[in-house]
PDB file of N, CA and C in Angstrom:
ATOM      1  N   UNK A   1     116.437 -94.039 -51.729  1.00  0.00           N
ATOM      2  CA  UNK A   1     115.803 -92.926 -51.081  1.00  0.00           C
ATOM      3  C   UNK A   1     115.592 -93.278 -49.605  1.00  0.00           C
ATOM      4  N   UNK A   2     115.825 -92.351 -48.637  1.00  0.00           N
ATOM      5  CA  UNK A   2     115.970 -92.240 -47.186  1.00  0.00           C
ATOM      6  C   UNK A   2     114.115 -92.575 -46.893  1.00  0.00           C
ATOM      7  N   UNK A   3     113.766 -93.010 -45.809  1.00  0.00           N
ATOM      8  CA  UNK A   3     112.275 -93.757 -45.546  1.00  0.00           C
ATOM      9  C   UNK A   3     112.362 -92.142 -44.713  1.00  0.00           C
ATOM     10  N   UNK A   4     111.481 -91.485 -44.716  1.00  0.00           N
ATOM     11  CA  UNK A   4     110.556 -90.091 -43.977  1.00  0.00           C
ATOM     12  C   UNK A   4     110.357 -90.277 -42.538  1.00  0.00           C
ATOM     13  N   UNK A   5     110.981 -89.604 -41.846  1.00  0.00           N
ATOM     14  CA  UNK A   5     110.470 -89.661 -40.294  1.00  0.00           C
ATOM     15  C   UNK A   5     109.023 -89.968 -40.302  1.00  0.00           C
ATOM     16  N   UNK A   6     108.769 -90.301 -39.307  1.00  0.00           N
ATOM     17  CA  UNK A   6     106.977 -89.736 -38.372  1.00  0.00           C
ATOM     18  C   UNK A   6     107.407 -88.753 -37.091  1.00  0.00           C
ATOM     19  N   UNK A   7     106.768 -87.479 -37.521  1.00  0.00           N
ATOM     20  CA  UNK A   7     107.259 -86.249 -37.310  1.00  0.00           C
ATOM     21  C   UNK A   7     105.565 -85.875 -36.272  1.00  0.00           C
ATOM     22  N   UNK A   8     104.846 -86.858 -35.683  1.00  0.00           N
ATOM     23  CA  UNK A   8     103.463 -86.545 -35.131  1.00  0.00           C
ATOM     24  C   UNK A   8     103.796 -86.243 -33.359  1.00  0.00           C
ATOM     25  N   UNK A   9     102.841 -85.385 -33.099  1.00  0.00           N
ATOM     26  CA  UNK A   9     103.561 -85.036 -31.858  1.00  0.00           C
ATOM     27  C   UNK A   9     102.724 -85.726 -30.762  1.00  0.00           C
ATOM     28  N   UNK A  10     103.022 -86.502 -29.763  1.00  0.00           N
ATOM     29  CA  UNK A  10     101.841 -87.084 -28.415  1.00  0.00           C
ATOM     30  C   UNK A  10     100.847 -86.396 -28.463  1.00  0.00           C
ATOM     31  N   UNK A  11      99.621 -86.835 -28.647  1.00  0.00           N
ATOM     32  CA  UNK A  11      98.676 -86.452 -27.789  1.00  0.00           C
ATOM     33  C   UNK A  11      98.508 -86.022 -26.544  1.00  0.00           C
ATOM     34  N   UNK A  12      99.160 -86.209 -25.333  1.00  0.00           N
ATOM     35  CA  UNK A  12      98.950 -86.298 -24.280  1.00  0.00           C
ATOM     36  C   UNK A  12     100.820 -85.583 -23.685  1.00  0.00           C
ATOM     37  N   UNK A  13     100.088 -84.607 -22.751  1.00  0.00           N
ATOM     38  CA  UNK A  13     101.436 -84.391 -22.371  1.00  0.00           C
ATOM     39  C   UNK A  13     102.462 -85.243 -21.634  1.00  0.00           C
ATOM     40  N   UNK A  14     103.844 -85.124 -21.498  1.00  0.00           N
ATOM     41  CA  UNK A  14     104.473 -85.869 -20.281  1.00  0.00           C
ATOM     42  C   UNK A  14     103.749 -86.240 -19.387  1.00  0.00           C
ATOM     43  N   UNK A  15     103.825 -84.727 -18.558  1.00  0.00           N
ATOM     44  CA  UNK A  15     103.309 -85.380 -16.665  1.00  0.00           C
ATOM     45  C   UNK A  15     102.156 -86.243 -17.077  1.00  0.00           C
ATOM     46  N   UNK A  16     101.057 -85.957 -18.703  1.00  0.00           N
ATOM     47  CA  UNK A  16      99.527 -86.605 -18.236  1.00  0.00           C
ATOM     48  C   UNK A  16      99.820 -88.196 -18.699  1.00  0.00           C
ATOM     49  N   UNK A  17     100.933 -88.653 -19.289  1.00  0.00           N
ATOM     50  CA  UNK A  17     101.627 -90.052 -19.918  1.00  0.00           C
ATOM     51  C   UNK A  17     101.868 -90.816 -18.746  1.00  0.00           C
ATOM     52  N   UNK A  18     103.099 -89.871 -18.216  1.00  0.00           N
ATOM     53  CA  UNK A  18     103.375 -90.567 -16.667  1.00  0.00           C
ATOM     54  C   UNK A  18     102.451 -90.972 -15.739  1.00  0.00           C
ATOM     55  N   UNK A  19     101.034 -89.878 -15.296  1.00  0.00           N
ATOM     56  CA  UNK A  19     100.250 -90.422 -14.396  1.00  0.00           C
ATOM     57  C   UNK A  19      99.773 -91.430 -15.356  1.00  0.00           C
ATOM     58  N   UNK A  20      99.423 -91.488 -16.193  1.00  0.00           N
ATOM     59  CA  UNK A  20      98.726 -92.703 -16.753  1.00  0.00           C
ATOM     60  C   UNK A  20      99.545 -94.046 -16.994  1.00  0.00           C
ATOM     61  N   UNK A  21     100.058 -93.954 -17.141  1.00  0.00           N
ATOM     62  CA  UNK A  21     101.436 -95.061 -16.806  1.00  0.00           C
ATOM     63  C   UNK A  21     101.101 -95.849 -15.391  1.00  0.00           C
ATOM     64  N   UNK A  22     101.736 -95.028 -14.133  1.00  0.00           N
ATOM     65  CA  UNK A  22     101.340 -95.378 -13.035  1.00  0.00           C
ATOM     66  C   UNK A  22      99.973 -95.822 -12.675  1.00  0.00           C
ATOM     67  N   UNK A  23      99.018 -95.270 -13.054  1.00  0.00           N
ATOM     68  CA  UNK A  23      98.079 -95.762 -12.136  1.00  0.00           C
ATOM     69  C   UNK A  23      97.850 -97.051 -13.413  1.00  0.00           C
ATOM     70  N   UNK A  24      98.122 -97.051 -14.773  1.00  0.00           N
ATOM     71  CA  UNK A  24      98.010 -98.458 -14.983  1.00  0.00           C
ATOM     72  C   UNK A  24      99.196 -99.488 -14.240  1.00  0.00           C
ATOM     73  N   UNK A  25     100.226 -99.154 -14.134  1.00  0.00           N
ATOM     74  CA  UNK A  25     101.168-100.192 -13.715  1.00  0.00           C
ATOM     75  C   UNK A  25     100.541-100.215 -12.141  1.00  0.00           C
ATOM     76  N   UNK A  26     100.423 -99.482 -11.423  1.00  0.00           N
ATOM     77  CA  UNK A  26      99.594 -99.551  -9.937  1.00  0.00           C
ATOM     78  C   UNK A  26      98.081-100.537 -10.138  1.00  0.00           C
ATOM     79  N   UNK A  27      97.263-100.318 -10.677  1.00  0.00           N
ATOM     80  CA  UNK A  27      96.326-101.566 -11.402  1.00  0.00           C
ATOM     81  C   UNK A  27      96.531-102.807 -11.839  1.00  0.00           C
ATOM     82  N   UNK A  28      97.239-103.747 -11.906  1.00  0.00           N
ATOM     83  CA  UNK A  28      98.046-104.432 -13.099  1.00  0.00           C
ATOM     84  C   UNK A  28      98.792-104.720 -11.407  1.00  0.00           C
ATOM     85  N   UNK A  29      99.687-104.291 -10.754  1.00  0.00           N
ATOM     86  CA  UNK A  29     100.203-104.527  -9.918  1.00  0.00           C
ATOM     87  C   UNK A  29      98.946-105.253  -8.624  1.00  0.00           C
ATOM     88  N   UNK A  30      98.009-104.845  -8.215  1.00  0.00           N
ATOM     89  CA  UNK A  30      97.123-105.095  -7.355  1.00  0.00           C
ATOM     90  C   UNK A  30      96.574-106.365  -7.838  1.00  0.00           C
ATOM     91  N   UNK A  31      96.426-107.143  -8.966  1.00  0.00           N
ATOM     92  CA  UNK A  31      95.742-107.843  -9.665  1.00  0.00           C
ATOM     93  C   UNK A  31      97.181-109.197  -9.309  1.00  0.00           C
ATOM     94  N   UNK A  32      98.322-108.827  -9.244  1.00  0.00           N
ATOM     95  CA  UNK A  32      99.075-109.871  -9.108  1.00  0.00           C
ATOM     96  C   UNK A  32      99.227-110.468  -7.564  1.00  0.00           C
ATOM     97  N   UNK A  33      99.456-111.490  -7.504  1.00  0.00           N
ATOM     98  CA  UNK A  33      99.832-112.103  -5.861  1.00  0.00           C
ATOM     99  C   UNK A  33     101.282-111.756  -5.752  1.00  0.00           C
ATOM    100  N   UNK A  34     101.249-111.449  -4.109  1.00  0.00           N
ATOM    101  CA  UNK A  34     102.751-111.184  -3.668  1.00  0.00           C
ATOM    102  C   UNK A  34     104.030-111.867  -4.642  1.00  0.00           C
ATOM    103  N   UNK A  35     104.662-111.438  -4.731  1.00  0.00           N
ATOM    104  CA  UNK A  35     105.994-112.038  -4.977  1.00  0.00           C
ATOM    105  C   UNK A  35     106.873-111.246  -5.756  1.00  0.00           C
ATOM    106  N   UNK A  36     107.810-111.656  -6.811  1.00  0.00           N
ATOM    107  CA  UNK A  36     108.565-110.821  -7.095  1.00  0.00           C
ATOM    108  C   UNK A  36     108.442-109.961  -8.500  1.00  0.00           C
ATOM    109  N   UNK A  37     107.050-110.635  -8.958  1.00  0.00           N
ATOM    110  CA  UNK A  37     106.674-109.956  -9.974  1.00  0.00           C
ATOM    111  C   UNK A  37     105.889-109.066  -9.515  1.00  0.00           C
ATOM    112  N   UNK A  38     105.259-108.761  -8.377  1.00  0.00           N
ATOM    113  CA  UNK A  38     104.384-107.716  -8.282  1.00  0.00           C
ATOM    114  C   UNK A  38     105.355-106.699  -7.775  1.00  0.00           C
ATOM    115  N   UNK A  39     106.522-107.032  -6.930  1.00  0.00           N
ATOM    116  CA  UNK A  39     107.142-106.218  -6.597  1.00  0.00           C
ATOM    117  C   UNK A  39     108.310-105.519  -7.589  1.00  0.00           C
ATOM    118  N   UNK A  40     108.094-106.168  -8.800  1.00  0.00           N
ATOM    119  CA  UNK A  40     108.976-105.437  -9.959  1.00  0.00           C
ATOM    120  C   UNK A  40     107.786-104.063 -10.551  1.00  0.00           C
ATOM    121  N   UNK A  41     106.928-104.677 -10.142  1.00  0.00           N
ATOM    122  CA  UNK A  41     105.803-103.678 -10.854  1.00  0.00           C
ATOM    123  C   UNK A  41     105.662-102.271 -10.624  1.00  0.00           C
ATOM    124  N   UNK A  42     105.674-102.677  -8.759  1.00  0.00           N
ATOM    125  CA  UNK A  42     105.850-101.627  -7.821  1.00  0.00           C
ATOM    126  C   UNK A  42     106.768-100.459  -7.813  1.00  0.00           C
ATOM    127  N   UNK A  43     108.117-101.508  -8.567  1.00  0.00           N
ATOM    128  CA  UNK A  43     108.952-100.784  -8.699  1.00  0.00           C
ATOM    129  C   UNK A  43     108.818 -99.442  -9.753  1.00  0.00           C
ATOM    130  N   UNK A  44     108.378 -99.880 -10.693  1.00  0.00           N
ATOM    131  CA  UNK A  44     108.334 -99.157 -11.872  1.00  0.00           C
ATOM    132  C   UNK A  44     107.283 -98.193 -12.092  1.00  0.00           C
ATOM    133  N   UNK A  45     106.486 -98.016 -10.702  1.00  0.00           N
ATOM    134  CA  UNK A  45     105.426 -97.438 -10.456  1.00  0.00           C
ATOM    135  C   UNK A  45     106.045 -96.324  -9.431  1.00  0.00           C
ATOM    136  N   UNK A  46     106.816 -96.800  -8.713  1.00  0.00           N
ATOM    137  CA  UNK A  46     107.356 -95.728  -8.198  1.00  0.00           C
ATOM    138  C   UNK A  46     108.679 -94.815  -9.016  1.00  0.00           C
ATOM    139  N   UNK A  47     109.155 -95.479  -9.879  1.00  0.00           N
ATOM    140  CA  UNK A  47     110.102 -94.844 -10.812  1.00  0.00           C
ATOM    141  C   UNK A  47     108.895 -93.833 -11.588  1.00  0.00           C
ATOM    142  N   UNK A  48     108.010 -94.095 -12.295  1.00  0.00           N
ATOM    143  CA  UNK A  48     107.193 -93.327 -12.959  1.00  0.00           C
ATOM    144  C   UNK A  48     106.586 -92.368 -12.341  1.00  0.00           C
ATOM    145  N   UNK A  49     106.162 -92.275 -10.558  1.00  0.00           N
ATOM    146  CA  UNK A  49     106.365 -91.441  -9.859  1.00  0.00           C
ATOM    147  C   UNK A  49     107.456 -90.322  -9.637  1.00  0.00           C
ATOM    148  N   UNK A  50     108.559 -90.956  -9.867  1.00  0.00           N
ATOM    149  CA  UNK A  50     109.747 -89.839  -9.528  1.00  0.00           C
ATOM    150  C   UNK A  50     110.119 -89.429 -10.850  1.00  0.00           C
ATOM    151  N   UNK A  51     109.622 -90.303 -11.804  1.00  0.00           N
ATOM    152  CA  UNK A  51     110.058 -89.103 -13.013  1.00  0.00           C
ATOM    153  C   UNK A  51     108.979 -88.075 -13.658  1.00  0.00           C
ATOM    154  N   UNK A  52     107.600 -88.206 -13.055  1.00  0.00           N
ATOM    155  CA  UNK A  52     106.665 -87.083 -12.699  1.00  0.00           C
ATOM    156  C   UNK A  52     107.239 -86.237 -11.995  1.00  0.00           C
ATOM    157  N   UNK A  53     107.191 -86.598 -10.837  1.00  0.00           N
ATOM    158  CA  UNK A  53     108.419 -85.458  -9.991  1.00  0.00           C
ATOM    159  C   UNK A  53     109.308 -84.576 -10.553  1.00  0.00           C
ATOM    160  N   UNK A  54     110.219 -84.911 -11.304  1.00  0.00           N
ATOM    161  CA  UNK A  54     111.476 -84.517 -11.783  1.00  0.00           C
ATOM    162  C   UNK A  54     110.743 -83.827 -13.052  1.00  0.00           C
ATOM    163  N   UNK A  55     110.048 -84.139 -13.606  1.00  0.00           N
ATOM    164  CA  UNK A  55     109.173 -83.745 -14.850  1.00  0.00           C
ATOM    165  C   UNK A  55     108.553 -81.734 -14.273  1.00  0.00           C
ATOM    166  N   UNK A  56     107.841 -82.289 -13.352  1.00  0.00           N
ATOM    167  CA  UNK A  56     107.418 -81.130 -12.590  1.00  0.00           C
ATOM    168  C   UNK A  56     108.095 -80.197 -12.106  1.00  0.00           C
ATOM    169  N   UNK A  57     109.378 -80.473 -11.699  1.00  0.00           N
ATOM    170  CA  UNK A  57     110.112 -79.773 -10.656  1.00  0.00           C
ATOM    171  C   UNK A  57     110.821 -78.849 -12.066  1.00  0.00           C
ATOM    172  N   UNK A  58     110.999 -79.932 -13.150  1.00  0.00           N
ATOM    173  CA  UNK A  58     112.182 -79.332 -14.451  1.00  0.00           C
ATOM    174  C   UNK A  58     111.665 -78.120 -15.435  1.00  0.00           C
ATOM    175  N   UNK A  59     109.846 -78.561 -15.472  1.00  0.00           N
ATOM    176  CA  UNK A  59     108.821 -77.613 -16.386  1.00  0.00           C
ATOM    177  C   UNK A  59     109.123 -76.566 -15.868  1.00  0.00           C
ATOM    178  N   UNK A  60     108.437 -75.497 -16.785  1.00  0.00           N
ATOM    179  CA  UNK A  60     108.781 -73.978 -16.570  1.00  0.00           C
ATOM    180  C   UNK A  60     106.920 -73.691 -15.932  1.00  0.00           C
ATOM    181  N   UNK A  61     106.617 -73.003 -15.110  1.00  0.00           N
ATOM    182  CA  UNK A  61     105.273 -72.808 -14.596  1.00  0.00           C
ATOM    183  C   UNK A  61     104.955 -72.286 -15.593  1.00  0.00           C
ATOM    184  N   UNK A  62     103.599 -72.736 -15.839  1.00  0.00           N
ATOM    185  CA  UNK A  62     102.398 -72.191 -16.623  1.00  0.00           C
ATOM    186  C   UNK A  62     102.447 -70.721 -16.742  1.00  0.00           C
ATOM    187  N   UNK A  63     102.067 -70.344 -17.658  1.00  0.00           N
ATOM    188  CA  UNK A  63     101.955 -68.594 -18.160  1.00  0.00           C
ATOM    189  C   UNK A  63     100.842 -67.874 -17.500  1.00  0.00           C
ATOM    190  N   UNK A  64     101.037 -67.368 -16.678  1.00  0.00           N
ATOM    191  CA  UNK A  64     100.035 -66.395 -15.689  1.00  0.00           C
ATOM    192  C   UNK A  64      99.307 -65.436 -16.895  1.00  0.00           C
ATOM    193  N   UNK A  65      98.175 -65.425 -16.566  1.00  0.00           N
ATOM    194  CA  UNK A  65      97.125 -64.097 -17.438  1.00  0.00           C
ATOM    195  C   UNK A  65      96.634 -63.311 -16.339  1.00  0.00           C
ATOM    196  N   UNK A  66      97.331 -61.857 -17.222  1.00  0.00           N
ATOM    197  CA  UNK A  66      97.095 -60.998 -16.560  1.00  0.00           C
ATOM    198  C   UNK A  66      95.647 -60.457 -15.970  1.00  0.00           C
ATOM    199  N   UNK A  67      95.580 -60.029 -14.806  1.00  0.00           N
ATOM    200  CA  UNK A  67      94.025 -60.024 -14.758  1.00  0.00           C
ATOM    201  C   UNK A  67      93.402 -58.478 -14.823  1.00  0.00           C
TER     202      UNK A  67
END
């Protein structure tokens, strides 16, 4: 017999995953001394930035209520 997905959906939306991502990897980054591990960090802090971006730019705007 086939093992059952886990079929549970995030808690938390994209964009609110991504900012939380960043400002932990931005935290976590400040805590390290220069070098090339902080600057891998950086990196991935600004990638999680641009795929907020791209996240945002791709969503469909929120559903206006009529007033």
């Amino acid at each position: 017999m086939t093992k059952k997905r886990n079929r549970t959906r995030p808690a938390l939306s994209l964009q609110e995953r991504l900012n939380k991502f960043t400002e932990d990897a931005r935290a976590a980054a400040k805590k390290l001394p220069a070098g090339a591990e902080r600057h891998a960090m950086l990196q991935k802090v600004r990638d999680g930035e641009a795929a907020a971006d791209i996240e945002r730019l791709l969503s469909p705007p929120a559903p206006q209520h009529p007033k």
